[in-house]
ModelCIF file with pLDDT and N, C-alpha, C, O atoms, coordinates in Angstrom:
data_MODEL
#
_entry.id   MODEL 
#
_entity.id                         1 
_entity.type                       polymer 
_entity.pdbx_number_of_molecules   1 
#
_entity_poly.entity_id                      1 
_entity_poly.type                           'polypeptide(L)' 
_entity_poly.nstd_linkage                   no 
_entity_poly.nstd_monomer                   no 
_entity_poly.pdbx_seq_one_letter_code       
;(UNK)(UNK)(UNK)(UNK)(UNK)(UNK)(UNK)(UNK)(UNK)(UNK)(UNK)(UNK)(UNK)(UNK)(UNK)(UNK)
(UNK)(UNK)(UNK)(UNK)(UNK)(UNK)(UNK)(UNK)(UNK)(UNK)(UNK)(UNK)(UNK)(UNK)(UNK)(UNK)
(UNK)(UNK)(UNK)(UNK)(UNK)(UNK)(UNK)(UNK)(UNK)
;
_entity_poly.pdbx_seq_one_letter_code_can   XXXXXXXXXXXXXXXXXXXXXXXXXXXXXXXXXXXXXXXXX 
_entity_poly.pdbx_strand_id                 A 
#
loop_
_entity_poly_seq.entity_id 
_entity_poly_seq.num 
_entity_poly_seq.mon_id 
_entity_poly_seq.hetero 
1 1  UNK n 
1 2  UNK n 
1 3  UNK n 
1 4  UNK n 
1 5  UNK n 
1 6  UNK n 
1 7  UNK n 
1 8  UNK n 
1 9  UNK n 
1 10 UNK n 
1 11 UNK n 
1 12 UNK n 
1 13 UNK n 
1 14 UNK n 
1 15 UNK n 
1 16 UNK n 
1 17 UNK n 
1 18 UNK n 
1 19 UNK n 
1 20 UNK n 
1 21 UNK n 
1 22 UNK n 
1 23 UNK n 
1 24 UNK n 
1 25 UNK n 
1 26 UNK n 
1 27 UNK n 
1 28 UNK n 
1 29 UNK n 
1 30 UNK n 
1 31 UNK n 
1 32 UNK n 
1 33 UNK n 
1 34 UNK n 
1 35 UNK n 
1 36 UNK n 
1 37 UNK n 
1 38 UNK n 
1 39 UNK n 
1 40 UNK n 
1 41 UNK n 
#
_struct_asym.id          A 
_struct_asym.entity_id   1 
#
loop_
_ma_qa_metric.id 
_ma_qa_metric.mode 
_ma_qa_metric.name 
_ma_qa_metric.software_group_id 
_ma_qa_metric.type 
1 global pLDDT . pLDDT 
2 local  pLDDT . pLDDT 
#
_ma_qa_metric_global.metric_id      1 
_ma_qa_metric_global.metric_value   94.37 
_ma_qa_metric_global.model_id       1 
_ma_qa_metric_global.ordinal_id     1 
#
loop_
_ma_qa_metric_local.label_asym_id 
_ma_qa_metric_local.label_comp_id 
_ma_qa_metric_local.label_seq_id 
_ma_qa_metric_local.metric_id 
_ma_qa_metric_local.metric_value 
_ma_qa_metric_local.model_id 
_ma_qa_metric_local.ordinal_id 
A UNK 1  2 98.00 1 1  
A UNK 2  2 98.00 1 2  
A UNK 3  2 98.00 1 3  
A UNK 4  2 98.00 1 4  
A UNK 5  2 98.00 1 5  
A UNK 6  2 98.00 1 6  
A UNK 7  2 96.00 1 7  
A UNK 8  2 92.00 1 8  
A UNK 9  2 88.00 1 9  
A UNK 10 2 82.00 1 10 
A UNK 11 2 83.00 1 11 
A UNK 12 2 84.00 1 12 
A UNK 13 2 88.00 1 13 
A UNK 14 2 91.00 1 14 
A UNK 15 2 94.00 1 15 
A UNK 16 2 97.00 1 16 
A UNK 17 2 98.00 1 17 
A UNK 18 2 98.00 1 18 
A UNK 19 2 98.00 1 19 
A UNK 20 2 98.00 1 20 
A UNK 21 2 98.00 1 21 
A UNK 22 2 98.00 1 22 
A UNK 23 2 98.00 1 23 
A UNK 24 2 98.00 1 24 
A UNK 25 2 97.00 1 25 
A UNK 26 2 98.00 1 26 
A UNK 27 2 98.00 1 27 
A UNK 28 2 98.00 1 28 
A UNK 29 2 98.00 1 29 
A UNK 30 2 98.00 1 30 
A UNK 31 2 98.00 1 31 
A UNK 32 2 97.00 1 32 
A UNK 33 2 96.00 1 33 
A UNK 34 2 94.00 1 34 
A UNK 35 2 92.00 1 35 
A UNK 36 2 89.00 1 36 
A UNK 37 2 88.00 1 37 
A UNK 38 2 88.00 1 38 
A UNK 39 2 89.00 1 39 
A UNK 40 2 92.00 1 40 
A UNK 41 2 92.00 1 41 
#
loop_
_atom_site.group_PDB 
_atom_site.id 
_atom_site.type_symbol 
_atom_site.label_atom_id 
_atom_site.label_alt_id 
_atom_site.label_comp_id 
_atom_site.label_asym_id 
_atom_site.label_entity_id 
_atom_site.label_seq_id 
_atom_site.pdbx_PDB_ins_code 
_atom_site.Cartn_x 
_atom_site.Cartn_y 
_atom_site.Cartn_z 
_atom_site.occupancy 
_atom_site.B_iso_or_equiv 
_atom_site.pdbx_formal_charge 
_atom_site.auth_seq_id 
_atom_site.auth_comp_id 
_atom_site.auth_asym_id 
_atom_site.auth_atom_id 
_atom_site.pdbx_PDB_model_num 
ATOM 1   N N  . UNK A 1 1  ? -0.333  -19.683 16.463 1.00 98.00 ? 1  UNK A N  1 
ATOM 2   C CA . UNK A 1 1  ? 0.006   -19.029 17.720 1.00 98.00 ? 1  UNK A CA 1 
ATOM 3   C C  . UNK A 1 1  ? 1.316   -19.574 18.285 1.00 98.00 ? 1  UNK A C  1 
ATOM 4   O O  . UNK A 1 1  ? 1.583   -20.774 18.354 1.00 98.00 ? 1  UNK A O  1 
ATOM 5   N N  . UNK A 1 2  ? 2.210   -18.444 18.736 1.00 98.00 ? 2  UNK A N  1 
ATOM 6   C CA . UNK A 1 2  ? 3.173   -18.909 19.120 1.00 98.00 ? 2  UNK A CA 1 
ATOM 7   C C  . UNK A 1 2  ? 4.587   -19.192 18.480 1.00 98.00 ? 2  UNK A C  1 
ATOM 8   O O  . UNK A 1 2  ? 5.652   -19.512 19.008 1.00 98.00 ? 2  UNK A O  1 
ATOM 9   N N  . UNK A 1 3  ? 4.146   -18.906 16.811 1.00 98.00 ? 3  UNK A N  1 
ATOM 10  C CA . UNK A 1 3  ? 5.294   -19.449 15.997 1.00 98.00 ? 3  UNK A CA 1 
ATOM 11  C C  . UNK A 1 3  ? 5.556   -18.501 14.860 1.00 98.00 ? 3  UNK A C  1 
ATOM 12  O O  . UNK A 1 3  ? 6.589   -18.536 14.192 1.00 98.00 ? 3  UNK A O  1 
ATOM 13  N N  . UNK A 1 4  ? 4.281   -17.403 14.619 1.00 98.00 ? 4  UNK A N  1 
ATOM 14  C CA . UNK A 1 4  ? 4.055   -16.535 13.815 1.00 98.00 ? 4  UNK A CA 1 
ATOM 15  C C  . UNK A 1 4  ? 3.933   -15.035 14.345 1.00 98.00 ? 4  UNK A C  1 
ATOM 16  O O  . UNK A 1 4  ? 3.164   -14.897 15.295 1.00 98.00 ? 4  UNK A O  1 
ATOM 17  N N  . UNK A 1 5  ? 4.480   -14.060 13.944 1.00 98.00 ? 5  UNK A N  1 
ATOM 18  C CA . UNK A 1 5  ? 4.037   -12.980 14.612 1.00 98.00 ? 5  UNK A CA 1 
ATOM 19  C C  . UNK A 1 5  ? 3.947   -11.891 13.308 1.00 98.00 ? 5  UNK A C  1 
ATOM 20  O O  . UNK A 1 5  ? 4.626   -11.761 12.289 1.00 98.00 ? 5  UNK A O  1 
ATOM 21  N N  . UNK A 1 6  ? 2.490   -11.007 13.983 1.00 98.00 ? 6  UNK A N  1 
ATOM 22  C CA . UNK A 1 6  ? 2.433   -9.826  13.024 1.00 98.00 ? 6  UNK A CA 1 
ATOM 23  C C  . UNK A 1 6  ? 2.972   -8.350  13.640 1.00 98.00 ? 6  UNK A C  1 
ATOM 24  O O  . UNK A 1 6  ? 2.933   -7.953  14.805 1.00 98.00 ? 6  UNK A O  1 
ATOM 25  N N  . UNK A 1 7  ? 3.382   -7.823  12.684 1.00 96.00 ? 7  UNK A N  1 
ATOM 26  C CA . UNK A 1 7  ? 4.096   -6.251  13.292 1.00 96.00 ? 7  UNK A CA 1 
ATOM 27  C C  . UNK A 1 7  ? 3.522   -5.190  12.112 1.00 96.00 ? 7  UNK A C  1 
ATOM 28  O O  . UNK A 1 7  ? 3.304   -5.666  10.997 1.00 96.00 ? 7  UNK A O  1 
ATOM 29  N N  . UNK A 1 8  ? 3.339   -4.130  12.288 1.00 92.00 ? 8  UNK A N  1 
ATOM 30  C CA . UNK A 1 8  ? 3.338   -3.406  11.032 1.00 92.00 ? 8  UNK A CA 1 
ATOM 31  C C  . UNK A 1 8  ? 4.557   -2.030  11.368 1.00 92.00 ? 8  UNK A C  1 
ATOM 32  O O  . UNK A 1 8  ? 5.403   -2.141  12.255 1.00 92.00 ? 8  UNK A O  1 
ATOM 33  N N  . UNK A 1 9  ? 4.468   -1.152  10.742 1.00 88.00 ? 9  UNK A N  1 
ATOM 34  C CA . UNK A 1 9  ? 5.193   0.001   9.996  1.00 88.00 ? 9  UNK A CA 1 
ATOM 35  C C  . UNK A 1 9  ? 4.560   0.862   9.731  1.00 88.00 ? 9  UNK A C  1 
ATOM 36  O O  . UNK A 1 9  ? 4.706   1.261   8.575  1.00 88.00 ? 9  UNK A O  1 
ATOM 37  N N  . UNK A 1 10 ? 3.499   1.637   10.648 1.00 82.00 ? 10 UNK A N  1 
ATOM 38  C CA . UNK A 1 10 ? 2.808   2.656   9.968  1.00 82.00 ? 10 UNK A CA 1 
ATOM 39  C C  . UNK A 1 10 ? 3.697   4.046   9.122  1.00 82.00 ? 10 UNK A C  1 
ATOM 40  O O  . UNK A 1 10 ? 3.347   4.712   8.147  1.00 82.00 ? 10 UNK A O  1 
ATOM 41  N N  . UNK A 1 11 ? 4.675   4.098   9.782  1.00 83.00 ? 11 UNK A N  1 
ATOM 42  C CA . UNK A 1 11 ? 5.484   5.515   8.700  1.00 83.00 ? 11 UNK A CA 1 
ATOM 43  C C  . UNK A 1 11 ? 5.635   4.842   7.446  1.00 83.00 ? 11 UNK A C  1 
ATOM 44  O O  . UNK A 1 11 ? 5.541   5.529   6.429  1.00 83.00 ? 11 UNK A O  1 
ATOM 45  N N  . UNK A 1 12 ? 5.871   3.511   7.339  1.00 84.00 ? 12 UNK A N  1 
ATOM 46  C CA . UNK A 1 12 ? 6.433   2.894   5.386  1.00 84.00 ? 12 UNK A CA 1 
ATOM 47  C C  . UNK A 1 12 ? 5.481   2.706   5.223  1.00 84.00 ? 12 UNK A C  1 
ATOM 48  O O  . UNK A 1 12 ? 5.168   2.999   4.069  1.00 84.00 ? 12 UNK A O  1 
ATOM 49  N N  . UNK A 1 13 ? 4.322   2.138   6.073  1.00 88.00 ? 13 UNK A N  1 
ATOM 50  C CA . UNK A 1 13 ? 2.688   1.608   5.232  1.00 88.00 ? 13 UNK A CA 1 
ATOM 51  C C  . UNK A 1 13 ? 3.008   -0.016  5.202  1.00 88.00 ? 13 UNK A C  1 
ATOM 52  O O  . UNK A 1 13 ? 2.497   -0.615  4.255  1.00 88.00 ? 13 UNK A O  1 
ATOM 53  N N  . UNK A 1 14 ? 3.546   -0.548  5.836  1.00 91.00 ? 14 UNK A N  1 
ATOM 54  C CA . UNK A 1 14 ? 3.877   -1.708  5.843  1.00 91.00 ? 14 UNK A CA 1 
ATOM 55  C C  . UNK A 1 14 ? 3.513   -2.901  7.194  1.00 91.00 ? 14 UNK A C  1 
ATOM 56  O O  . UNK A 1 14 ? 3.552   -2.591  8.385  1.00 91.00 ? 14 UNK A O  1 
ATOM 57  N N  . UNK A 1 15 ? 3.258   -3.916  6.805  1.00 94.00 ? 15 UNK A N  1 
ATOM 58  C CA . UNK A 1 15 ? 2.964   -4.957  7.411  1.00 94.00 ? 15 UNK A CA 1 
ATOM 59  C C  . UNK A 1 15 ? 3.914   -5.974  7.089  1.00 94.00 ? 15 UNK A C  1 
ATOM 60  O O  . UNK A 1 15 ? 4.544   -6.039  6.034  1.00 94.00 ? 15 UNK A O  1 
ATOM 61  N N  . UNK A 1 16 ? 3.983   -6.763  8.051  1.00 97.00 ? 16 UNK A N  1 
ATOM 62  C CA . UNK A 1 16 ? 4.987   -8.166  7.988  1.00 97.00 ? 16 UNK A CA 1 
ATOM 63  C C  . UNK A 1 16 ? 4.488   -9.078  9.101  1.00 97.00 ? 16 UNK A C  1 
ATOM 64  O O  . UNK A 1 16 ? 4.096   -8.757  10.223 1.00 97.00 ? 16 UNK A O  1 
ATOM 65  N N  . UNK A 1 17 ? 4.587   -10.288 8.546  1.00 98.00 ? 17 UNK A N  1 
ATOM 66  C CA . UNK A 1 17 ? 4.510   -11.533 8.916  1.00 98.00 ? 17 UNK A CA 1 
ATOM 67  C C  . UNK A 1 17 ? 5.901   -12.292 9.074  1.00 98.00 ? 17 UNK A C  1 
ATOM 68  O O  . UNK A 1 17 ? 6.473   -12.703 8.064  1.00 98.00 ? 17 UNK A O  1 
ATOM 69  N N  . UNK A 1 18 ? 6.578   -12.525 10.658 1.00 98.00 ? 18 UNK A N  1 
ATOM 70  C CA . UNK A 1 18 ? 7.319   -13.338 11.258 1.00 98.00 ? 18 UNK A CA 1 
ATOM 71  C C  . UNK A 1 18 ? 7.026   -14.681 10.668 1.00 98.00 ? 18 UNK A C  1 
ATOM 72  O O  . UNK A 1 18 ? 6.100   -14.693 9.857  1.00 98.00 ? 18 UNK A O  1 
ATOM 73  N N  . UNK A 1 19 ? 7.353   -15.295 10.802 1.00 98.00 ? 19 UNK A N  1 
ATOM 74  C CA . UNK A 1 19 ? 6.622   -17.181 10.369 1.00 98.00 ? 19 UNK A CA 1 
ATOM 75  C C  . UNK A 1 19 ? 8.203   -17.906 10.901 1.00 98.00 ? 19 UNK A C  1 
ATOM 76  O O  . UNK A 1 19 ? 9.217   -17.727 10.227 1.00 98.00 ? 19 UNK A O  1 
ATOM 77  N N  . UNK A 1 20 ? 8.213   -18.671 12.102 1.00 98.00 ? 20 UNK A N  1 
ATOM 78  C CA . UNK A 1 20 ? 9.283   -19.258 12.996 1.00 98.00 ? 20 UNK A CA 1 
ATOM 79  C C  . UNK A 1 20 ? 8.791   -20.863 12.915 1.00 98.00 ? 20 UNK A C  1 
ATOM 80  O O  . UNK A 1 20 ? 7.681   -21.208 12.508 1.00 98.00 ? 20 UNK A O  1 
ATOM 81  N N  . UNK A 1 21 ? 9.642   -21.599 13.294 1.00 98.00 ? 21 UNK A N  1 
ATOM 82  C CA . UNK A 1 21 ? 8.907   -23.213 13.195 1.00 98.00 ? 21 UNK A CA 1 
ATOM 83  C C  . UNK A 1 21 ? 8.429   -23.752 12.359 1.00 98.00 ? 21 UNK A C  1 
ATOM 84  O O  . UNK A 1 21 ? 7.815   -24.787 12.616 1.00 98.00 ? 21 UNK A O  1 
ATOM 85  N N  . UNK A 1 22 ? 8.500   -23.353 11.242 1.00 98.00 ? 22 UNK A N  1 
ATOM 86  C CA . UNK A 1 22 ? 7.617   -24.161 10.041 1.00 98.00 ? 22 UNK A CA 1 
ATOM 87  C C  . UNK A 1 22 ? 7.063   -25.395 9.749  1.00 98.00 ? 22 UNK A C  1 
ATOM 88  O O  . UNK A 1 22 ? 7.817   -26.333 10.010 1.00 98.00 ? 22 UNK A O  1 
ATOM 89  N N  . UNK A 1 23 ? 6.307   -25.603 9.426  1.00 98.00 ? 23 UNK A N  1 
ATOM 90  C CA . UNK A 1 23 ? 5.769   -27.078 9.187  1.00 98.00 ? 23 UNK A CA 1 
ATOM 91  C C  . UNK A 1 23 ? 5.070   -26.816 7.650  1.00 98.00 ? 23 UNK A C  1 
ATOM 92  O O  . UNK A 1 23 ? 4.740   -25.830 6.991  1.00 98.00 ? 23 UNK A O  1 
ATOM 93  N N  . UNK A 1 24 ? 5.043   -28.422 7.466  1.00 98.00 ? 24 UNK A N  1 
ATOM 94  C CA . UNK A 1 24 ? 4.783   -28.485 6.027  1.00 98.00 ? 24 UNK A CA 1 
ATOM 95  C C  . UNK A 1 24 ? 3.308   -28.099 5.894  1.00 98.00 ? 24 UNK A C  1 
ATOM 96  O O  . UNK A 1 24 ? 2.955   -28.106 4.715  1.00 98.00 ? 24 UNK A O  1 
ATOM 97  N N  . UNK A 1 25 ? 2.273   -27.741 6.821  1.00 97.00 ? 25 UNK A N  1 
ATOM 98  C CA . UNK A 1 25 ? 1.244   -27.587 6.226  1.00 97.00 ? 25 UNK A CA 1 
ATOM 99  C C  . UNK A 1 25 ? 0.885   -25.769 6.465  1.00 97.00 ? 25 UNK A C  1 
ATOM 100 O O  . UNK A 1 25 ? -0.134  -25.093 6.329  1.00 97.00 ? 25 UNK A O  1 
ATOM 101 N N  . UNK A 1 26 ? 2.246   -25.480 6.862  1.00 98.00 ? 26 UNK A N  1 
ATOM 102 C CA . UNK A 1 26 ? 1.798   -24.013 6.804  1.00 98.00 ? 26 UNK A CA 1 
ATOM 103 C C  . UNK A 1 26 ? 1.756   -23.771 4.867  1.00 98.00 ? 26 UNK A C  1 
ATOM 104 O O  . UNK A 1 26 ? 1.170   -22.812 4.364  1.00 98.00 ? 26 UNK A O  1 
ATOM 105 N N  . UNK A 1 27 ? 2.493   -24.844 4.035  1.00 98.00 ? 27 UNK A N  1 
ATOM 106 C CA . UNK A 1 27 ? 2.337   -24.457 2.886  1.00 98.00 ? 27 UNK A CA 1 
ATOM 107 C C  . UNK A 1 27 ? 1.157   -23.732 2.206  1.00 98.00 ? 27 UNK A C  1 
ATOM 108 O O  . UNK A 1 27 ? 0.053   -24.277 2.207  1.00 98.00 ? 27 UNK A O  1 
ATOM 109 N N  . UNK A 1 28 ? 1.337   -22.531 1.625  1.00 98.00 ? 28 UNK A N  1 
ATOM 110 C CA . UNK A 1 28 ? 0.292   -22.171 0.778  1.00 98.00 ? 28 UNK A CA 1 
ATOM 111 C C  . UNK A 1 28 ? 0.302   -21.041 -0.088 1.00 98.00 ? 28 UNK A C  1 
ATOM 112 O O  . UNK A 1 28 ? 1.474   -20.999 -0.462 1.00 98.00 ? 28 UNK A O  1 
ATOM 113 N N  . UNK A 1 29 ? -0.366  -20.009 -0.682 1.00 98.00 ? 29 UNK A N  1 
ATOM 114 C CA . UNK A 1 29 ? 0.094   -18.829 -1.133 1.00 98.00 ? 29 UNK A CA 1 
ATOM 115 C C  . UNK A 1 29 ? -0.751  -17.980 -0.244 1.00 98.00 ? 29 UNK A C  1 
ATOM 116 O O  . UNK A 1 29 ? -1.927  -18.239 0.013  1.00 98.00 ? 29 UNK A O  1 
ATOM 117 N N  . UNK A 1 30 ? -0.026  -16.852 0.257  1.00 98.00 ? 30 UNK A N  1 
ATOM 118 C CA . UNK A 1 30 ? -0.236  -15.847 1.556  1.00 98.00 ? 30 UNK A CA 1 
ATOM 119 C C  . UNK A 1 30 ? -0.857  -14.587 1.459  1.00 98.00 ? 30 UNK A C  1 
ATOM 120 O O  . UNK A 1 30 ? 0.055   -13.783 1.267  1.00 98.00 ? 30 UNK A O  1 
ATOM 121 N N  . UNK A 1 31 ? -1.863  -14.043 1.491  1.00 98.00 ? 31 UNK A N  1 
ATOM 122 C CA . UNK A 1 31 ? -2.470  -12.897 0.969  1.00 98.00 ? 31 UNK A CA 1 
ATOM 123 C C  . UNK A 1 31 ? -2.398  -11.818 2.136  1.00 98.00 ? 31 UNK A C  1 
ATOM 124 O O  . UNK A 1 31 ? -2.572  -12.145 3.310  1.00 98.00 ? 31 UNK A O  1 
ATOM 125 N N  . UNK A 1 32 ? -2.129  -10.502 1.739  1.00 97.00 ? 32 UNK A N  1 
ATOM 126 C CA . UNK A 1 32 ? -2.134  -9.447  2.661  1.00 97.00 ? 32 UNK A CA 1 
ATOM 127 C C  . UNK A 1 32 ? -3.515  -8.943  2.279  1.00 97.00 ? 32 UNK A C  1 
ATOM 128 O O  . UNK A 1 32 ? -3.779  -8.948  1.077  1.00 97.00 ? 32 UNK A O  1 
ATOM 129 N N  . UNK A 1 33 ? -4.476  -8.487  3.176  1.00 96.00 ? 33 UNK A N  1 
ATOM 130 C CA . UNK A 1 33 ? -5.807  -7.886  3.048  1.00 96.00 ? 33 UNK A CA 1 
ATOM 131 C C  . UNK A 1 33 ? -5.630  -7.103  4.004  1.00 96.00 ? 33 UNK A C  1 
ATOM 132 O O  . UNK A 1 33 ? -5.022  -7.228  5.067  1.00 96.00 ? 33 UNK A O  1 
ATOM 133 N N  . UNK A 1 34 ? -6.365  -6.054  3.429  1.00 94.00 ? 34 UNK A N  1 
ATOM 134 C CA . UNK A 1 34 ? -6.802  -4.847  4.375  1.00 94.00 ? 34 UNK A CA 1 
ATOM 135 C C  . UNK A 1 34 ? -8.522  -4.211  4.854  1.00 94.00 ? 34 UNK A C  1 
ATOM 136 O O  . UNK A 1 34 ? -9.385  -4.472  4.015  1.00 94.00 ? 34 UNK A O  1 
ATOM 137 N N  . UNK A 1 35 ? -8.754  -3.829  5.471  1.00 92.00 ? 35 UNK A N  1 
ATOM 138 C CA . UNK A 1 35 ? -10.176 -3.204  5.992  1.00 92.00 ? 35 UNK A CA 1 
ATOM 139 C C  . UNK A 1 35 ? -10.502 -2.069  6.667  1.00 92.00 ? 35 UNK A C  1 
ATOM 140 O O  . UNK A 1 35 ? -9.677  -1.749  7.523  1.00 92.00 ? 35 UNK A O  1 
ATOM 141 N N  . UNK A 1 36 ? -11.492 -1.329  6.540  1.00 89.00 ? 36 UNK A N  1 
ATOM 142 C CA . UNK A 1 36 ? -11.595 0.240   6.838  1.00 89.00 ? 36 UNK A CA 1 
ATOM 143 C C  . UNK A 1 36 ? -11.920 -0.387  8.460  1.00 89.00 ? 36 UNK A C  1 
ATOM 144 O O  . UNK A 1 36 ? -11.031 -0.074  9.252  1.00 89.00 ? 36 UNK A O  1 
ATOM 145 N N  . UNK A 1 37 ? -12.569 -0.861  8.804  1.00 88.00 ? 37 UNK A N  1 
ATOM 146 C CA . UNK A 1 37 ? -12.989 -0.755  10.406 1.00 88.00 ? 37 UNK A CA 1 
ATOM 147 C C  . UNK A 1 37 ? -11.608 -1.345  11.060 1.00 88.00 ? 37 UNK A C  1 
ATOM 148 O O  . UNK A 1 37 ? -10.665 -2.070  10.747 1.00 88.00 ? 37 UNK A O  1 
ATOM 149 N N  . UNK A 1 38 ? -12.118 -0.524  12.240 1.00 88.00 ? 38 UNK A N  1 
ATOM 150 C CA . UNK A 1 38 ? -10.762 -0.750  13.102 1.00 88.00 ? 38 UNK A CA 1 
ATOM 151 C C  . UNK A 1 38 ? -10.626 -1.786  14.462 1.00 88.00 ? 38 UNK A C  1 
ATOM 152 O O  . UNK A 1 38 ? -10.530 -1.524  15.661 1.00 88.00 ? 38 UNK A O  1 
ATOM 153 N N  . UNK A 1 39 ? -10.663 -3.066  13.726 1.00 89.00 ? 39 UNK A N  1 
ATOM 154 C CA . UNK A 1 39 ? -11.026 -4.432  14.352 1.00 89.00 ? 39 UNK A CA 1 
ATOM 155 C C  . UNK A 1 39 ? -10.822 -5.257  13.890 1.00 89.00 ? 39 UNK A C  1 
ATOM 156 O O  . UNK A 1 39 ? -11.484 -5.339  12.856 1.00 89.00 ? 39 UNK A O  1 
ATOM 157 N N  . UNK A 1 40 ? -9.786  -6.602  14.155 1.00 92.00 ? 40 UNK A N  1 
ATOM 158 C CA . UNK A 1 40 ? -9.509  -7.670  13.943 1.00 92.00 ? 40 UNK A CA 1 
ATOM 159 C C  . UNK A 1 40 ? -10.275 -8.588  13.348 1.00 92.00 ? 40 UNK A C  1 
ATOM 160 O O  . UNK A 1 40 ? -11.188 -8.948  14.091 1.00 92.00 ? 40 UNK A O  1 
ATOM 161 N N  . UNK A 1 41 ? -10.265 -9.249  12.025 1.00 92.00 ? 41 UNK A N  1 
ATOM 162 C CA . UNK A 1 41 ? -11.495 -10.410 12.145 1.00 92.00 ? 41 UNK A CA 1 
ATOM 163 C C  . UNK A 1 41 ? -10.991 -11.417 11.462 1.00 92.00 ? 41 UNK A C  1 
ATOM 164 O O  . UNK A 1 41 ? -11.631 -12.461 11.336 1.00 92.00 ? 41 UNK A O  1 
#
């Protein structure tokens, strides 16, 4: 919070992840997932 932000692109079908401030333990490999219901989890 605060250092990362999500946006999407519904006309391209696209999502993106901001990532500002980095620190070494944001290290990792980053997966995009998706879900039919229409709610955060």
């Amino acid at each position: 919070k605060g250092r990362f932000t999500i946006a999407r692109d519904n006309a391209m079908n696209t999502v993106s992840l901001q990532m500002n401030s980095l620190k070494p333990e944001d290290t990792a490999v980053y997966y995009c997932a998706a879900r039919v219901l229409p709610t955060p989890t």
